[in-house]
C-alpha atoms as a PDB file:
ATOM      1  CA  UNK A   1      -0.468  -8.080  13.457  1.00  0.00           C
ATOM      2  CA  UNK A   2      -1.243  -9.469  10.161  1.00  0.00           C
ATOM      3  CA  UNK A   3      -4.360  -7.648   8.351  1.00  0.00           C
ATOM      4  CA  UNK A   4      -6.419 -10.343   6.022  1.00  0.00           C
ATOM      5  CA  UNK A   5     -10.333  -8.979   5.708  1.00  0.00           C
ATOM      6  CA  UNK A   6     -12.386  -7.494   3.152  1.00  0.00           C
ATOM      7  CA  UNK A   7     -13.862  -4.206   3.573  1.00  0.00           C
ATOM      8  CA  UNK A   8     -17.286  -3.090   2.013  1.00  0.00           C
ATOM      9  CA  UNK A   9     -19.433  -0.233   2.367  1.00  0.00           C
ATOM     10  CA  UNK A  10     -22.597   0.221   0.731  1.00  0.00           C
ATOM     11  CA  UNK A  11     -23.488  -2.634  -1.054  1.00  0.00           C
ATOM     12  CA  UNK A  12     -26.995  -0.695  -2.783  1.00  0.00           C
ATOM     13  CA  UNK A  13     -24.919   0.873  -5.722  1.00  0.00           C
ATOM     14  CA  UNK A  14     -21.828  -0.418  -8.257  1.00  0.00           C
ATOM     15  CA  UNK A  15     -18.947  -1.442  -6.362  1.00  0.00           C
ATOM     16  CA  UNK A  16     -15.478  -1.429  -7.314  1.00  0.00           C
ATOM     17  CA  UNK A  17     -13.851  -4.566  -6.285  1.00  0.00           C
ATOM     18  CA  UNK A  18      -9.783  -3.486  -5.146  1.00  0.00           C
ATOM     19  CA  UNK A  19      -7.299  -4.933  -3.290  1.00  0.00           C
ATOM     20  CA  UNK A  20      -4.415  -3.622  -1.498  1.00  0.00           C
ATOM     21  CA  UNK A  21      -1.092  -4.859  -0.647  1.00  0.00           C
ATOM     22  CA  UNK A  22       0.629  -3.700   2.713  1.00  0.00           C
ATOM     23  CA  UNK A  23       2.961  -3.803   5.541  1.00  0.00           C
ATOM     24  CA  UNK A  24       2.663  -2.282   9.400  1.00  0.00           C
ATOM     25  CA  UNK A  25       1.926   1.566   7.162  1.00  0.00           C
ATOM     26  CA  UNK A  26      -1.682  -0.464   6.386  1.00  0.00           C
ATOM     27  CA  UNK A  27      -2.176  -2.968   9.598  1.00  0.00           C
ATOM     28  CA  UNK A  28      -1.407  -0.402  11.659  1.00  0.00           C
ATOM     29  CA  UNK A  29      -0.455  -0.997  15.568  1.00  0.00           C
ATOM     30  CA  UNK A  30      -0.066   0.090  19.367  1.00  0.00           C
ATOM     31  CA  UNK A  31       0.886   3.677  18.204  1.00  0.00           C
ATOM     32  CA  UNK A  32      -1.783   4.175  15.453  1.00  0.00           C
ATOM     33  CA  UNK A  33      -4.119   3.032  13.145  1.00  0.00           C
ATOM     34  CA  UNK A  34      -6.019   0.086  14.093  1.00  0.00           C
ATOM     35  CA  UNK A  35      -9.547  -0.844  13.610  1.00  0.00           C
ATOM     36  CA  UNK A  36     -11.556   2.238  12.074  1.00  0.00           C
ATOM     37  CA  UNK A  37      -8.655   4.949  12.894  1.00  0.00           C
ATOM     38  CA  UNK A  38      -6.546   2.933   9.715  1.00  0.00           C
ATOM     39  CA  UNK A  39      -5.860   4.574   6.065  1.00  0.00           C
ATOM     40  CA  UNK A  40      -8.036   1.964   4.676  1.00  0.00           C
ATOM     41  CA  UNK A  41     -11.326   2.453   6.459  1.00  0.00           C
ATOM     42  CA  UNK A  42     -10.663   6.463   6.128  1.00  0.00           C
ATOM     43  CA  UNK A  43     -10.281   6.403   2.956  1.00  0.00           C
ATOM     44  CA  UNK A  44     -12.975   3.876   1.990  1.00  0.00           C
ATOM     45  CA  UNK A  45     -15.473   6.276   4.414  1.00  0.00           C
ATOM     46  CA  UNK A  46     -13.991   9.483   2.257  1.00  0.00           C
ATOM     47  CA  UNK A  47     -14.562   7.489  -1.679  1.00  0.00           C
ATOM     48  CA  UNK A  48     -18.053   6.496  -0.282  1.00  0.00           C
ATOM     49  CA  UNK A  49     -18.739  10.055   0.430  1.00  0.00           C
ATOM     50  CA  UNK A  50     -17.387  11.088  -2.870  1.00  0.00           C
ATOM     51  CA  UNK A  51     -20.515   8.476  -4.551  1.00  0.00           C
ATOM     52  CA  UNK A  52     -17.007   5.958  -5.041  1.00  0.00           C
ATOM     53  CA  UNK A  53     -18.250   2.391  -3.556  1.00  0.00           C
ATOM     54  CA  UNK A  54     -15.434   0.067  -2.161  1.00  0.00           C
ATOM     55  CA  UNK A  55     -15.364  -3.867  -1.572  1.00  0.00           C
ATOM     56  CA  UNK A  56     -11.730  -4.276  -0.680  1.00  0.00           C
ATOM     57  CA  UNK A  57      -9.541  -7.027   0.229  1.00  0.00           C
ATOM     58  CA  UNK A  58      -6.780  -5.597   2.059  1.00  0.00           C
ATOM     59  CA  UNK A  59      -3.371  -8.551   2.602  1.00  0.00           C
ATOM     60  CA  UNK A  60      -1.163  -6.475   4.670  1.00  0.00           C
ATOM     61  CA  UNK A  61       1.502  -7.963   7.234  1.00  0.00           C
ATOM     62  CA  UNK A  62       3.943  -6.204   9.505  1.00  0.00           C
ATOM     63  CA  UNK A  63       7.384  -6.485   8.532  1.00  0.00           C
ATOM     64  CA  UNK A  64       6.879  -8.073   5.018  1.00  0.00           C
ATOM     65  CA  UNK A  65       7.838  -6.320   1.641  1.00  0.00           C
ATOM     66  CA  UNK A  66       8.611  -8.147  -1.852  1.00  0.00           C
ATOM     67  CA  UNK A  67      11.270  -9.962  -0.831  1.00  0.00           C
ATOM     68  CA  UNK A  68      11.617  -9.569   3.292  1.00  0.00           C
ATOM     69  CA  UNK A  69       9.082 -11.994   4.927  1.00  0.00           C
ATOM     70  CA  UNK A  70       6.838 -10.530   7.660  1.00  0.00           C
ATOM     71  CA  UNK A  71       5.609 -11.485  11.256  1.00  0.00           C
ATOM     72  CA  UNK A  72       3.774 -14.349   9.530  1.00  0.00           C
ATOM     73  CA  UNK A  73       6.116 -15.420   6.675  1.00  0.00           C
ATOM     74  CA  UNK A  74       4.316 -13.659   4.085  1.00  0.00           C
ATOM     75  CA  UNK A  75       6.204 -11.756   1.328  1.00  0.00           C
ATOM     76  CA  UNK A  76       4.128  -9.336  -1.127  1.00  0.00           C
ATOM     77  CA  UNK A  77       3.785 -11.830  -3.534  1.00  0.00           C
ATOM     78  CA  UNK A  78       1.948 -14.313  -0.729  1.00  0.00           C
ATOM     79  CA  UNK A  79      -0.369 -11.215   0.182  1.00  0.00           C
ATOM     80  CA  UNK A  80      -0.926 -10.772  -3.531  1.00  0.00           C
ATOM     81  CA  UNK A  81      -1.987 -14.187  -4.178  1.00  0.00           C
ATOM     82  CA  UNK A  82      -4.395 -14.228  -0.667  1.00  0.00           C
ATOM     83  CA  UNK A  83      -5.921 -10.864  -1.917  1.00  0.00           C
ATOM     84  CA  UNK A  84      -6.324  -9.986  -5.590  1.00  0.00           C
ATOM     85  CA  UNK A  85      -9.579 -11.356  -7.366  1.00  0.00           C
ATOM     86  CA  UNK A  86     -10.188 -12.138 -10.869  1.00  0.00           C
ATOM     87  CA  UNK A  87     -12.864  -8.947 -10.820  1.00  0.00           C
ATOM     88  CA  UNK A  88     -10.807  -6.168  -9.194  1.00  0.00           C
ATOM     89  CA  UNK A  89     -10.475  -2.806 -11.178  1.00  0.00           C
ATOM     90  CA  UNK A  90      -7.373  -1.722  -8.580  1.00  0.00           C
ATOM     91  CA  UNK A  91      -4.817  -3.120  -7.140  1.00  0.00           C
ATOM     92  CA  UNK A  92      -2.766  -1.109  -4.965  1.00  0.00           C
ATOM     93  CA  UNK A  93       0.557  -2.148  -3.407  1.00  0.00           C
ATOM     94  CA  UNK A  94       2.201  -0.190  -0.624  1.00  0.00           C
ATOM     95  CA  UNK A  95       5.970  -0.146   0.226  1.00  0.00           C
ATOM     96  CA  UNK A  96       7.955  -1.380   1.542  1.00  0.00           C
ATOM     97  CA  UNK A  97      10.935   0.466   3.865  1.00  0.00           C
ATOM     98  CA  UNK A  98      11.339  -3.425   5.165  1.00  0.00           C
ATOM     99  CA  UNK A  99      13.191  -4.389   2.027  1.00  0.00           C
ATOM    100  CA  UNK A 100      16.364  -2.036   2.656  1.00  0.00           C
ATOM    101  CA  UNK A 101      18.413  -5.761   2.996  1.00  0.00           C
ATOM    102  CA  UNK A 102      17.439  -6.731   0.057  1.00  0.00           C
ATOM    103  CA  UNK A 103      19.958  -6.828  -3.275  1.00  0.00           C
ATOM    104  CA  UNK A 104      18.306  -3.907  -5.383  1.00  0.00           C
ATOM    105  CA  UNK A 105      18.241  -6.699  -8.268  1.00  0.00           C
ATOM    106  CA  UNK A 106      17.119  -9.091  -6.591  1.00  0.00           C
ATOM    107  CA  UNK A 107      14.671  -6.613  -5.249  1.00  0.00           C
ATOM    108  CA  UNK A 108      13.510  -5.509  -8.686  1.00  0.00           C
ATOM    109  CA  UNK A 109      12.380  -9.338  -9.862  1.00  0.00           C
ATOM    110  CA  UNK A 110      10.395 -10.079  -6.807  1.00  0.00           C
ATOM    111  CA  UNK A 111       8.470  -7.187  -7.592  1.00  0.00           C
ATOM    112  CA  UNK A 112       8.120  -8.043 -11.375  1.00  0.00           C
ATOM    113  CA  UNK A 113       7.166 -11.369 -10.422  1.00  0.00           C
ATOM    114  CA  UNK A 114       4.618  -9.811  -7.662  1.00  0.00           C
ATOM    115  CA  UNK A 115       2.680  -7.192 -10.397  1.00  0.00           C
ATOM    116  CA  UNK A 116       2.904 -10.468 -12.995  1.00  0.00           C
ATOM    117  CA  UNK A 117       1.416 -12.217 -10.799  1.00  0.00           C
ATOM    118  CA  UNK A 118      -1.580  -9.580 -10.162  1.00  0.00           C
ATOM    119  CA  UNK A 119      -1.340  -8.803 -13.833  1.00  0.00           C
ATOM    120  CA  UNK A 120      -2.581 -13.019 -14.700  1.00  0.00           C
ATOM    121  CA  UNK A 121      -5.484 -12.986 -11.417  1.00  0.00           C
ATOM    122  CA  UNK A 122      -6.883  -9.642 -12.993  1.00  0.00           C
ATOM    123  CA  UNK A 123      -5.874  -8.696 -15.937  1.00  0.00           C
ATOM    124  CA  UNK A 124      -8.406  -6.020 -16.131  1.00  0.00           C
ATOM    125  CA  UNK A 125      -7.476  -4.174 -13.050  1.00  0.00           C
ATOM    126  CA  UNK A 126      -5.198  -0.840 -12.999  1.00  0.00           C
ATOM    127  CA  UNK A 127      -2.470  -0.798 -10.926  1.00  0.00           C
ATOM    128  CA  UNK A 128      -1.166   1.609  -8.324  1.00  0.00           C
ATOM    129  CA  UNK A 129       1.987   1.224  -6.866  1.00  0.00           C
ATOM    130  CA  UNK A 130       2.811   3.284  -3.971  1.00  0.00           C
ATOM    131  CA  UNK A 131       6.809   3.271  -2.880  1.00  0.00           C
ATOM    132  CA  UNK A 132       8.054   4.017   0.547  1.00  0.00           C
ATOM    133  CA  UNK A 133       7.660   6.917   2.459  1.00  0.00           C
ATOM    134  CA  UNK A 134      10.169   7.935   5.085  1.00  0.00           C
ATOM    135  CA  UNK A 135       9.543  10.312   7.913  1.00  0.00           C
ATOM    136  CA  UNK A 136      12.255  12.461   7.485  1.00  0.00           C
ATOM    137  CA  UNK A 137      13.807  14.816   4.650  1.00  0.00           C
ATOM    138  CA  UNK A 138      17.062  12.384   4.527  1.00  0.00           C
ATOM    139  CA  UNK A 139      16.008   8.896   3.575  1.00  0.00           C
ATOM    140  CA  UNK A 140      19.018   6.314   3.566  1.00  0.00           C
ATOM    141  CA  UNK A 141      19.976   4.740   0.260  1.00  0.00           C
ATOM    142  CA  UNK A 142      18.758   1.505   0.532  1.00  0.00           C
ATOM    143  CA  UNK A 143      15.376   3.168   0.914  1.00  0.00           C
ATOM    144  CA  UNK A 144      15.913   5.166  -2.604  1.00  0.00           C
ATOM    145  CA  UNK A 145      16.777   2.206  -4.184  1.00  0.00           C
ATOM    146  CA  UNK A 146      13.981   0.313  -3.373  1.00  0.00           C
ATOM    147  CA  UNK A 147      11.954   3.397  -4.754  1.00  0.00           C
ATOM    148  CA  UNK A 148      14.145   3.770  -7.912  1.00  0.00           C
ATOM    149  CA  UNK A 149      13.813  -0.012  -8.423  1.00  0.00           C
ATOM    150  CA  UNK A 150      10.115   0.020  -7.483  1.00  0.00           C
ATOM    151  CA  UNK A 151       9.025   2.994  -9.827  1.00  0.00           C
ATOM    152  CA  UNK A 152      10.830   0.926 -12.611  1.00  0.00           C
ATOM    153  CA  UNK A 153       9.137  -2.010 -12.216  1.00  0.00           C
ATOM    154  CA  UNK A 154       5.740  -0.289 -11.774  1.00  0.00           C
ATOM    155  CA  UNK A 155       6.534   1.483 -15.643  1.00  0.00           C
ATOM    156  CA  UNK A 156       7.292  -2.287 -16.840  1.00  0.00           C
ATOM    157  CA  UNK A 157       3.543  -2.933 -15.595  1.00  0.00           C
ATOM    158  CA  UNK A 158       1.617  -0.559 -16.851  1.00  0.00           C
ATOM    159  CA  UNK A 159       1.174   0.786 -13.137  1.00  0.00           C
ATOM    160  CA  UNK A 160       0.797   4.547 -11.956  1.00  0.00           C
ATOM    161  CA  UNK A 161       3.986   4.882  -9.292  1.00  0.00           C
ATOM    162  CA  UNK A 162       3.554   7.650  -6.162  1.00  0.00           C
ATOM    163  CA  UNK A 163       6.573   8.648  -4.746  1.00  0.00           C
ATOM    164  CA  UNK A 164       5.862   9.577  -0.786  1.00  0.00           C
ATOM    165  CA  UNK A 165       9.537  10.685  -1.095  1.00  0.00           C
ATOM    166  CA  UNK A 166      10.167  12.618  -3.646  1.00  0.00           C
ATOM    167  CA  UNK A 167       6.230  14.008  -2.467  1.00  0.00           C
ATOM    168  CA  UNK A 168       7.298  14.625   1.151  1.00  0.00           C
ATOM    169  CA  UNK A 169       4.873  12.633   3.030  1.00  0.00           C
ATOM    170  CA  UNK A 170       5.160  13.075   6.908  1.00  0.00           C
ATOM    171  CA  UNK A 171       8.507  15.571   6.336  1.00  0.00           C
ATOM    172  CA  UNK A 172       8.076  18.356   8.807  1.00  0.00           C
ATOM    173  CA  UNK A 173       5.322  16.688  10.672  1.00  0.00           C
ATOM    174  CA  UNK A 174       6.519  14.671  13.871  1.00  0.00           C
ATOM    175  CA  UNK A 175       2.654  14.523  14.460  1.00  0.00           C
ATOM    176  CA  UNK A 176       2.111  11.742  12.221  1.00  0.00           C
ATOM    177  CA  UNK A 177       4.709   9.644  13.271  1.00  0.00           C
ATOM    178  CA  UNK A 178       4.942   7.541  16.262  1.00  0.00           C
ATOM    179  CA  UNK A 179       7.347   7.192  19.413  1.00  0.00           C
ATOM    180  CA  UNK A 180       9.297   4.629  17.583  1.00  0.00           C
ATOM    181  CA  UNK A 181      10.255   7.128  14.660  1.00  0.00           C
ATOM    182  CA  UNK A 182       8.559   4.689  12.045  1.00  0.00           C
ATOM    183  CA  UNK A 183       5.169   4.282  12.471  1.00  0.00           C
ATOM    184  CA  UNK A 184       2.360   6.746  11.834  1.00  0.00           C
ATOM    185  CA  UNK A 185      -0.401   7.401  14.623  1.00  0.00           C
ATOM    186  CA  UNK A 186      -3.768   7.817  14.312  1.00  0.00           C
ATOM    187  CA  UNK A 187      -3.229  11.144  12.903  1.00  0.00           C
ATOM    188  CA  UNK A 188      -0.217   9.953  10.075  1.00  0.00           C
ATOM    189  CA  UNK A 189      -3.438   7.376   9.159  1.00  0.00           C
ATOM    190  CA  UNK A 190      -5.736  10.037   8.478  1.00  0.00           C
ATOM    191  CA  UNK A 191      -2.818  11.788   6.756  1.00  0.00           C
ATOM    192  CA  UNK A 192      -2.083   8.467   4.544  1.00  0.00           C
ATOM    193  CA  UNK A 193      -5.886   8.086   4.139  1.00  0.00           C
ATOM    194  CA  UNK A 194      -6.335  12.084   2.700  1.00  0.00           C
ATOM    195  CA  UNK A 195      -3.317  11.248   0.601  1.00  0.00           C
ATOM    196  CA  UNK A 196      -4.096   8.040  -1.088  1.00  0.00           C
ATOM    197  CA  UNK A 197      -7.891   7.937  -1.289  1.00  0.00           C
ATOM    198  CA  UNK A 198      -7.703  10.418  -4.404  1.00  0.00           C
ATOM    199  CA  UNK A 199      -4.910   8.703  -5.884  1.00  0.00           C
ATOM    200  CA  UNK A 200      -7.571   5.457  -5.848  1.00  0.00           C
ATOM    201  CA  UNK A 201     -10.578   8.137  -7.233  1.00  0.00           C
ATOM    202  CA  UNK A 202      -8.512   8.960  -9.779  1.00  0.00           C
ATOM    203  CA  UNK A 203      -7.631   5.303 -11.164  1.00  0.00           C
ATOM    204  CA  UNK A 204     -11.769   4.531 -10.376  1.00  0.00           C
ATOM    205  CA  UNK A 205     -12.853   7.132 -12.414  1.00  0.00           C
END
């Protein structure tokens, strides 16, 4: 299911206006991570706690990536233009293992085209561009390439580029991951949410 909201907490104090940019890792689903038990609201709860105030507009879709169209059509550059404001300090994007099918070249414009397109809606904002992680110490190919081309294209924009790969997220922890072998459960959200909310700290501060 499609995630299109805006999340706030604590509207007394300064609030940094973000958006993020998903797939099914930031909707969540049936095996994990819907409602309050998702990365976003975690990690929103854990900034919040830290005296970090979030409005965020989270565009995530199941199935989508930067150039593979999820269960509603959307492509990254679709959630990008639903989600990013003209006064957001962050913008993260997230992914995506869905674009193993797509040409690595191919691959690499969408996403210029996607972080342009960010880049001209707020061209104040920092950028964090988070690649795909993969459950297991053996990731195919396809899903390297779409890191490699990924973690060039975030050094063309200026963005800081996390590797859940090279970084081991989920590796050696069946825990986190769901029946299906893919997605994460409530517990691989509060994983993603203890990874990723001081990656976001440390482009707010």
């Amino acid at each position: 299911m499609p995630v299109r909201h805006t999340e706030t907490l604590d509207l007394a104090v300064s609030v940094n206006h973000i958006a993020v940019i998903g797939d099914s890792y930031t909707t969540g689903g049936d095996l994990g991570g819907l409602g309050s038990n998702g990365w976003t609201i975690r990690a929103w709860q854990w900034l919040t706690q830290q005296g970090v105030h979030i409005s965020a507009d989270v565009a995530a879709e199941g199935g989508a990536g930067y150039g593979t169209r999820g269960n509603r059509g959307s492509v990254f550059e679709d959630l990008t233009a639903d989600a990013v404001k003209p006064d957001d300090v962050l913008v993260v994007f997230f992914g995506s293992r869905n674009d193993q099918g797509v040409d690595p070249t191919q691959l690499s414009i969408l996403a210029w085209g996607t972080y342009q397109l960010a880049r001209r809606t707020a061209p104040k904002a920092q950028f964090l561009v988070i690649g795909p992680p993969w459950p297991t110490a053996d990731p195919p190919e396809a899903v390297l390439r779409i890191r490699d081309a990924l973690r060039y294209q975030a050094g063309a924009a200026g963005a800081t580029f996390i590797d859940p790969i090279a970084a081991g997220w989920f590796v050696g922890r069946p825990d986190l991951i769901g029946k299906d072998g893919v997605h994460p459960t409530d517990a691989g959200h509060a994983y993603m949410a203890d990874m990723i909310a001081p990656l976001i700290r440390a482009q707010l501060s």
